[in-house]
N, C-alpha and C. Protein backbone atom coordinates (compact mmCIF):
# COMPACT_ATOMS: atom_id res chain seq x y z
N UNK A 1 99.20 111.72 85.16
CA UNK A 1 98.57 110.41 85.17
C UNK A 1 99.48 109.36 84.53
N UNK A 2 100.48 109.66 83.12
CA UNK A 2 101.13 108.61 82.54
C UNK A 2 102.51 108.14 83.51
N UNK A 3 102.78 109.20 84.40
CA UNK A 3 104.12 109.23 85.06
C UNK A 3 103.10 108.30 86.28
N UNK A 4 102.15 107.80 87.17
CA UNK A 4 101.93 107.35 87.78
C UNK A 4 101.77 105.81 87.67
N UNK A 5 101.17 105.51 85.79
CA UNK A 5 100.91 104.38 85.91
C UNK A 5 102.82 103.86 85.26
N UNK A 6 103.13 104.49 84.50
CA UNK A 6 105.06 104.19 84.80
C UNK A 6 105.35 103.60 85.72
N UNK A 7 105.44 104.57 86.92
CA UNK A 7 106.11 104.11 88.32
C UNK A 7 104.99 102.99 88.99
N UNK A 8 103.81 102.58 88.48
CA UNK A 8 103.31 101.78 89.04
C UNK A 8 103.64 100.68 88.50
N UNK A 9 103.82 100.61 86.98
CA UNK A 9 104.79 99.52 86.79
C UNK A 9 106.07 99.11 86.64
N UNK A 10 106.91 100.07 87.44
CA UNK A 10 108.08 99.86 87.76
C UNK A 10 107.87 99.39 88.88
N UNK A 11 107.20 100.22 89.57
CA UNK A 11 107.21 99.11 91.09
C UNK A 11 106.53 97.53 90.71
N UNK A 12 105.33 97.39 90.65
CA UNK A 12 105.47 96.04 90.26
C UNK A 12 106.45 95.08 89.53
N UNK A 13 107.02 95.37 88.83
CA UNK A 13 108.28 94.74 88.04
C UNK A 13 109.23 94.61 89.03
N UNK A 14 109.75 95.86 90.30
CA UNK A 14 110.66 95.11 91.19
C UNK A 14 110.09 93.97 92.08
N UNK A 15 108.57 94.05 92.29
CA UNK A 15 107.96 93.36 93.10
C UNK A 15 108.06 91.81 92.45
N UNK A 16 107.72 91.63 91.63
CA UNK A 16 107.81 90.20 90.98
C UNK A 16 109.44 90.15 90.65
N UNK A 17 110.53 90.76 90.47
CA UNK A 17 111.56 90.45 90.31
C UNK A 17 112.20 89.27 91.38
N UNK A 18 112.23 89.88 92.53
CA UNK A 18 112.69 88.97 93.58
C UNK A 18 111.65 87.29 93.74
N UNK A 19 110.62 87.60 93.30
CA UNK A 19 110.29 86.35 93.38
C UNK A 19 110.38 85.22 92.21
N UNK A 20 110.97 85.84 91.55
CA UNK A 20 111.35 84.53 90.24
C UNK A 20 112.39 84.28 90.71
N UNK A 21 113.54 85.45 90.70
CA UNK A 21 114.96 84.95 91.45
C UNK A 21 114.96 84.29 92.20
N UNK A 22 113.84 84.45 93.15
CA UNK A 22 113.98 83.31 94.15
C UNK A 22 113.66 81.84 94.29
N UNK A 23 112.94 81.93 93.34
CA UNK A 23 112.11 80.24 93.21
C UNK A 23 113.40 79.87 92.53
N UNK A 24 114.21 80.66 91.11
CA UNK A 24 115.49 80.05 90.89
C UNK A 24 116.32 79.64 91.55
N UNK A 25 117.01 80.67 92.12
CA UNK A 25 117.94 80.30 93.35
C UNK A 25 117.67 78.77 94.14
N UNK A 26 115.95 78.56 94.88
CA UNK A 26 116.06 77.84 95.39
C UNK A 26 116.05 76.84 94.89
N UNK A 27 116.19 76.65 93.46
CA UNK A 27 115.70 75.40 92.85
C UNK A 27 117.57 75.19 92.49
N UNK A 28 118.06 76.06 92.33
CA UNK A 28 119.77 75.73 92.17
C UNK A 28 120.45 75.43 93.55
N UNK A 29 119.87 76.00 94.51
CA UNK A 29 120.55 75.80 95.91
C UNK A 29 119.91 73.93 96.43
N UNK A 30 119.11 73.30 95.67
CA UNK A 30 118.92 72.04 96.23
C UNK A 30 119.58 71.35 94.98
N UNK A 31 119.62 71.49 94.21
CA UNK A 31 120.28 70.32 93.10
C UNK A 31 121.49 69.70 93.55
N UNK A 32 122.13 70.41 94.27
CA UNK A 32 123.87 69.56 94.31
C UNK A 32 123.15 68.78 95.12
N UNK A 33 122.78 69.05 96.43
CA UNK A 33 122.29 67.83 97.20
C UNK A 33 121.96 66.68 96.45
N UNK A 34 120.77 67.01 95.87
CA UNK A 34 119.59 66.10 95.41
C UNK A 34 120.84 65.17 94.57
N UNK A 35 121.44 66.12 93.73
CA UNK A 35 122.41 65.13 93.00
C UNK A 35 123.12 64.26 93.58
N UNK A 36 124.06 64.96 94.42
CA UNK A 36 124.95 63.96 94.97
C UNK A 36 124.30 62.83 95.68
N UNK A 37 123.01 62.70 96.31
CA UNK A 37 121.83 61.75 97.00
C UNK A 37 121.45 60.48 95.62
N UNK A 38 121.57 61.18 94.86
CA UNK A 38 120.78 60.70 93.40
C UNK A 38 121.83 59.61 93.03
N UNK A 39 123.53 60.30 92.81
CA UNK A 39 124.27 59.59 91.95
C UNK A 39 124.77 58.43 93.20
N UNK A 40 124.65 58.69 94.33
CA UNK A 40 124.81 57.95 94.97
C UNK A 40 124.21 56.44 95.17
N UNK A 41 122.71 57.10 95.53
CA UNK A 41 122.03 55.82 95.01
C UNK A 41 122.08 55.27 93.92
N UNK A 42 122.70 55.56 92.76
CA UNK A 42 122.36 55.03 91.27
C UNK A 42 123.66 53.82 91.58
N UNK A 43 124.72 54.36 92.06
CA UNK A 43 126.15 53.70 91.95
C UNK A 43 125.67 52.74 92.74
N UNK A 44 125.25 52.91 94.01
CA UNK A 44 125.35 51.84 95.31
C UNK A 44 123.68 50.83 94.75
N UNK A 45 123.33 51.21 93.83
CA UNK A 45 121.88 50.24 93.68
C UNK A 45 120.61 50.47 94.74
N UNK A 46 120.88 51.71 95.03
CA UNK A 46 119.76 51.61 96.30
C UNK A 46 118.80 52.09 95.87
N UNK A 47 117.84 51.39 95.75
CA UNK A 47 116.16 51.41 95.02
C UNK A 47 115.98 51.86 96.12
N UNK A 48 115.51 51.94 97.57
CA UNK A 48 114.52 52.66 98.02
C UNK A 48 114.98 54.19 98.06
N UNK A 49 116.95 54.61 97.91
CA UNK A 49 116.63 55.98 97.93
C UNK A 49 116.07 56.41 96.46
N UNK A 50 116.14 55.89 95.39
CA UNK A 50 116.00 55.91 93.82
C UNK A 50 114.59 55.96 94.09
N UNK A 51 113.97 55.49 94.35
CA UNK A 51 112.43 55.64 94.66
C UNK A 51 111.79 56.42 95.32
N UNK A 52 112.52 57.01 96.23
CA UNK A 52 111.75 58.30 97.26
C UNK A 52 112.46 59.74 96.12
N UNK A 53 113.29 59.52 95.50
CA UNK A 53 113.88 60.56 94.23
C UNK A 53 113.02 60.70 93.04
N UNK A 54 112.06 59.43 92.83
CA UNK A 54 111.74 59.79 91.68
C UNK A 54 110.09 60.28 92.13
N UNK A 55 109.57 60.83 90.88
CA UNK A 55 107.96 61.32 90.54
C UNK A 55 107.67 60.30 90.77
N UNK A 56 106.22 60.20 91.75
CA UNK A 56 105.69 59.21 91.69
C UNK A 56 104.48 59.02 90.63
N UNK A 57 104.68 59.91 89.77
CA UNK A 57 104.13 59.67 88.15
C UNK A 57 105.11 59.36 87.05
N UNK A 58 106.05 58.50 87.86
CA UNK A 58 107.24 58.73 86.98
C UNK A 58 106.89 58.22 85.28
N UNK A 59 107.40 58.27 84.48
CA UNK A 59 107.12 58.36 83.55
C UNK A 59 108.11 57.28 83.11
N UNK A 60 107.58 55.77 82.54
CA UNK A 60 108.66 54.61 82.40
C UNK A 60 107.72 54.19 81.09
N UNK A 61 107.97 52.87 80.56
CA UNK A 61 107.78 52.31 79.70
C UNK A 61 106.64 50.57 80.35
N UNK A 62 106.84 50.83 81.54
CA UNK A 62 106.00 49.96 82.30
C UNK A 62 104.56 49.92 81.85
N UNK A 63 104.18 48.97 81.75
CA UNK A 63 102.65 49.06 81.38
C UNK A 63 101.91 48.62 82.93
N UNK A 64 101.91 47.57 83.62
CA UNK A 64 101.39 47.27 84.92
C UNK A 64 102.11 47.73 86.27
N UNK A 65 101.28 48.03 86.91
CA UNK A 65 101.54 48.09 88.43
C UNK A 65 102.34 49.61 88.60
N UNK A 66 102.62 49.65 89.65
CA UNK A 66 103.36 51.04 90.15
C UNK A 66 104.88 51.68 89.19
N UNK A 67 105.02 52.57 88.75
CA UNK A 67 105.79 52.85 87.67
C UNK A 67 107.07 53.18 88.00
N UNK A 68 107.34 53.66 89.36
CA UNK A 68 108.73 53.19 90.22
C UNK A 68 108.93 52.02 90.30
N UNK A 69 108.41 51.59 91.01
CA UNK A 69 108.64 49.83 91.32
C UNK A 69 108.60 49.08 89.90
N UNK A 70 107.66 49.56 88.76
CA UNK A 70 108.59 48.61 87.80
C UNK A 70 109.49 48.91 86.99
N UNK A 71 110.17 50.16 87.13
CA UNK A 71 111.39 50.63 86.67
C UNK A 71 112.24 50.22 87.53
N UNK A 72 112.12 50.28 88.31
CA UNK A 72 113.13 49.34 89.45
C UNK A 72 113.82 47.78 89.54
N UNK A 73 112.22 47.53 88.78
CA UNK A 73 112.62 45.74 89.09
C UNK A 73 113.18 45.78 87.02
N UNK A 74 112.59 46.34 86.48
CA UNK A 74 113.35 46.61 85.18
C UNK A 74 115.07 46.51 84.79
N UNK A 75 115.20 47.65 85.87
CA UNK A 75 116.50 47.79 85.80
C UNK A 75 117.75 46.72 86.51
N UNK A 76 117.02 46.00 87.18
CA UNK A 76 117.45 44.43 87.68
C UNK A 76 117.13 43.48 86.66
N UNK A 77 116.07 43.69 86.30
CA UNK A 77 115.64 42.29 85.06
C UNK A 77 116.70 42.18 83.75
N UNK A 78 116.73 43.85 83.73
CA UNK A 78 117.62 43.83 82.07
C UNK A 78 119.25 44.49 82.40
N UNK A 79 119.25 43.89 83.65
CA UNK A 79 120.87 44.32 84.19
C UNK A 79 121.27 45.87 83.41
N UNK A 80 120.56 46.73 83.52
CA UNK A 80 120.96 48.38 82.94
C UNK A 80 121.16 49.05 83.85
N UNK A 81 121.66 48.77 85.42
CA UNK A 81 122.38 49.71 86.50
C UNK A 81 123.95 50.06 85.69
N UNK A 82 124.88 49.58 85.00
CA UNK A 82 125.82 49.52 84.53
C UNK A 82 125.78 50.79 83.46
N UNK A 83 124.96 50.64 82.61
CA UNK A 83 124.39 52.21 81.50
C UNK A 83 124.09 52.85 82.36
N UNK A 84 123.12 52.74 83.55
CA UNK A 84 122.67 54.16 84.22
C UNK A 84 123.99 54.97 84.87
N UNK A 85 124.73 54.36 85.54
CA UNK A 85 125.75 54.54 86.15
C UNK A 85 126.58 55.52 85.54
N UNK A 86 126.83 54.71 84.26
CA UNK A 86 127.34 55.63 83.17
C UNK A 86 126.92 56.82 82.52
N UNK A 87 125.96 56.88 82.77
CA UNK A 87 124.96 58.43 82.43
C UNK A 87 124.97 59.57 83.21
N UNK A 88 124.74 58.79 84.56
CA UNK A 88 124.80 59.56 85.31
C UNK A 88 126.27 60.03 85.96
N UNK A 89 127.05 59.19 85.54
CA UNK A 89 128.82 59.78 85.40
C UNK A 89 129.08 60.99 84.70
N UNK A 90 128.34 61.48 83.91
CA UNK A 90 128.94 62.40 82.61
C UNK A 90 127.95 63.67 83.44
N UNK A 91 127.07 63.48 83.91
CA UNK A 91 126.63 64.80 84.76
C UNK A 91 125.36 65.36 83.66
N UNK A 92 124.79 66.55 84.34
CA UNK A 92 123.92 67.43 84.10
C UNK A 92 124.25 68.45 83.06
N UNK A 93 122.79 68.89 82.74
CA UNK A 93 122.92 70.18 82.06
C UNK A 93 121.36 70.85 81.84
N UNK A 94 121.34 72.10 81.95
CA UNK A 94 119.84 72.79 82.43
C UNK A 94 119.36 72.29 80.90
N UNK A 95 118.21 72.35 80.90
CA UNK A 95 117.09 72.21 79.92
C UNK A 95 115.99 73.34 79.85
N UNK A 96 115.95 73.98 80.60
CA UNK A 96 115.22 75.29 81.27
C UNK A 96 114.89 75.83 82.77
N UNK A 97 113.94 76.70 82.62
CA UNK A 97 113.82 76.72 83.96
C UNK A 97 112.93 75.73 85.15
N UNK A 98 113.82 75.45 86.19
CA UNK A 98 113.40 74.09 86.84
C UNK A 98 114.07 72.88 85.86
N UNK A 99 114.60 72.73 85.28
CA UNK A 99 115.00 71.07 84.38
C UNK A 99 116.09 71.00 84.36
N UNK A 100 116.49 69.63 84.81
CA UNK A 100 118.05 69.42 84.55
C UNK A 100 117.88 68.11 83.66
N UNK A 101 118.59 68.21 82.49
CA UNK A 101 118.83 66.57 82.01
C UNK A 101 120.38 66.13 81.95
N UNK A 102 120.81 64.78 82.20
CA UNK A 102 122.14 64.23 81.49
C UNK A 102 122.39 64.61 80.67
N UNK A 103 123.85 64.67 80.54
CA UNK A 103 124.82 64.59 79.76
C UNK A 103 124.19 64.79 78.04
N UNK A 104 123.72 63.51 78.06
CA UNK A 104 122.85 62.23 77.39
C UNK A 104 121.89 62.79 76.51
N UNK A 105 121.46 63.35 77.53
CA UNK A 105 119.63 64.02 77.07
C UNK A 105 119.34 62.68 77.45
N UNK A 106 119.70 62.24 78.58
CA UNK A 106 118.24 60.52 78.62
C UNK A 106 117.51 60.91 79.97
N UNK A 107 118.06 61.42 80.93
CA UNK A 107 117.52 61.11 81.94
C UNK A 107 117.12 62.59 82.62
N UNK A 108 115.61 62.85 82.92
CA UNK A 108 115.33 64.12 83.13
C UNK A 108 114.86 64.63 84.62
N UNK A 109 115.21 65.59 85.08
CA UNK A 109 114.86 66.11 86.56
C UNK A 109 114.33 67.21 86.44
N UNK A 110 113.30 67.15 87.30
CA UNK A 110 112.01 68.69 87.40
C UNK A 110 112.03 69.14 88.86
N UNK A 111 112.45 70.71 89.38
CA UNK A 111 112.09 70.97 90.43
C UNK A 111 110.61 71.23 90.57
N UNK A 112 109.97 70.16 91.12
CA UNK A 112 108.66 70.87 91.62
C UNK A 112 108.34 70.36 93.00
N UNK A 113 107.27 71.59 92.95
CA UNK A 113 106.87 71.48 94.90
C UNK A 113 108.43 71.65 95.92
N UNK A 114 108.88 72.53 95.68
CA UNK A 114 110.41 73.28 96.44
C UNK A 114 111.10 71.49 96.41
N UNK A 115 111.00 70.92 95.32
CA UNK A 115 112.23 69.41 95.64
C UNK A 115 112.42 69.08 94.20
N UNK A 116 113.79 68.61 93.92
CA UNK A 116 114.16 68.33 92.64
C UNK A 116 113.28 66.76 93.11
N UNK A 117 113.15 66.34 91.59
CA UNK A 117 112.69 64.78 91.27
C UNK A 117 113.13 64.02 90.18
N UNK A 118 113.35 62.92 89.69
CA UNK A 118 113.65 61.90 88.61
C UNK A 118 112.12 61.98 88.00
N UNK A 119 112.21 62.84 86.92
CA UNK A 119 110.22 62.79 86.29
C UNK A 119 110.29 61.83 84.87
N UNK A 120 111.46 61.22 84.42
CA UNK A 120 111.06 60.41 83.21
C UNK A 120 112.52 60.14 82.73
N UNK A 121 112.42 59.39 81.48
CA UNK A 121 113.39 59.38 80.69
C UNK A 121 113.15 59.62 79.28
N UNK A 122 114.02 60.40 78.51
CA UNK A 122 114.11 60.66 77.11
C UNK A 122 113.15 59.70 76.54
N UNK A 123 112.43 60.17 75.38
CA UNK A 123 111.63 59.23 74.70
C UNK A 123 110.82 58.74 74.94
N UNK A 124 110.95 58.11 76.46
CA UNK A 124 109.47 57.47 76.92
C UNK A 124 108.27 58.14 77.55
């Protein structure tokens, strides 16, 4: 009986093995994209791809209205495309599983729902 429930949880343990690996994997096999999409738009100023990138719970310092759109018009108001640029120059680094943050620690990305996203910034 002890040798059955063993091998029953050895088999389960290979059974869930492949599926963590895999949600990893896929969450490392979309980041370069997402990145290179990401730093692209940051350099070239393009708010609508910066906006289809980020959470649309994004997490800003905005008090009214939609929290993309006023991180957006933010980052025009207080001319800070120039710092972002620069942040996002120095690159990534995991934070755990699913999380990538800058360089920085300012600027944070969550794979969820099989797609990396822009979910907040440091502090706020």
């Amino acid at each position: 009986m002890k040798l059955s429930r063993i091998s029953f949880l050895f088999l389960l343990l290979f059974l869930l093995v492949p599926s963590v690996s895999y949600a990893q994997s896929a969450a490392d096999k979309a980041w370069k994209p997402f990145w290179t999409k990401f730093s692209r738009a940051m350099k070239n100023k393009n708010r609508a791809v910066l906006k289809s990138l980020m959470a649309k719970d994004f997490d800003s310092n905005c008090i009214t209205g939609e929290p993309r759109n006023c991180w957006l018009k933010l980052m025009d108001d207080e001319n800070l495309w120039g710092n972002h640029q620069e942040v996002v120059a120095s690159g990534t680094i995991s934070c755990g599983k699913n999380c990538r943050v800058t360089v920085d620690k300012y600027l944070i990305f969550n794979y969820k729902n099989g797609r990396w996203l822009w979910t907040t910034l440091w502090g706020d």
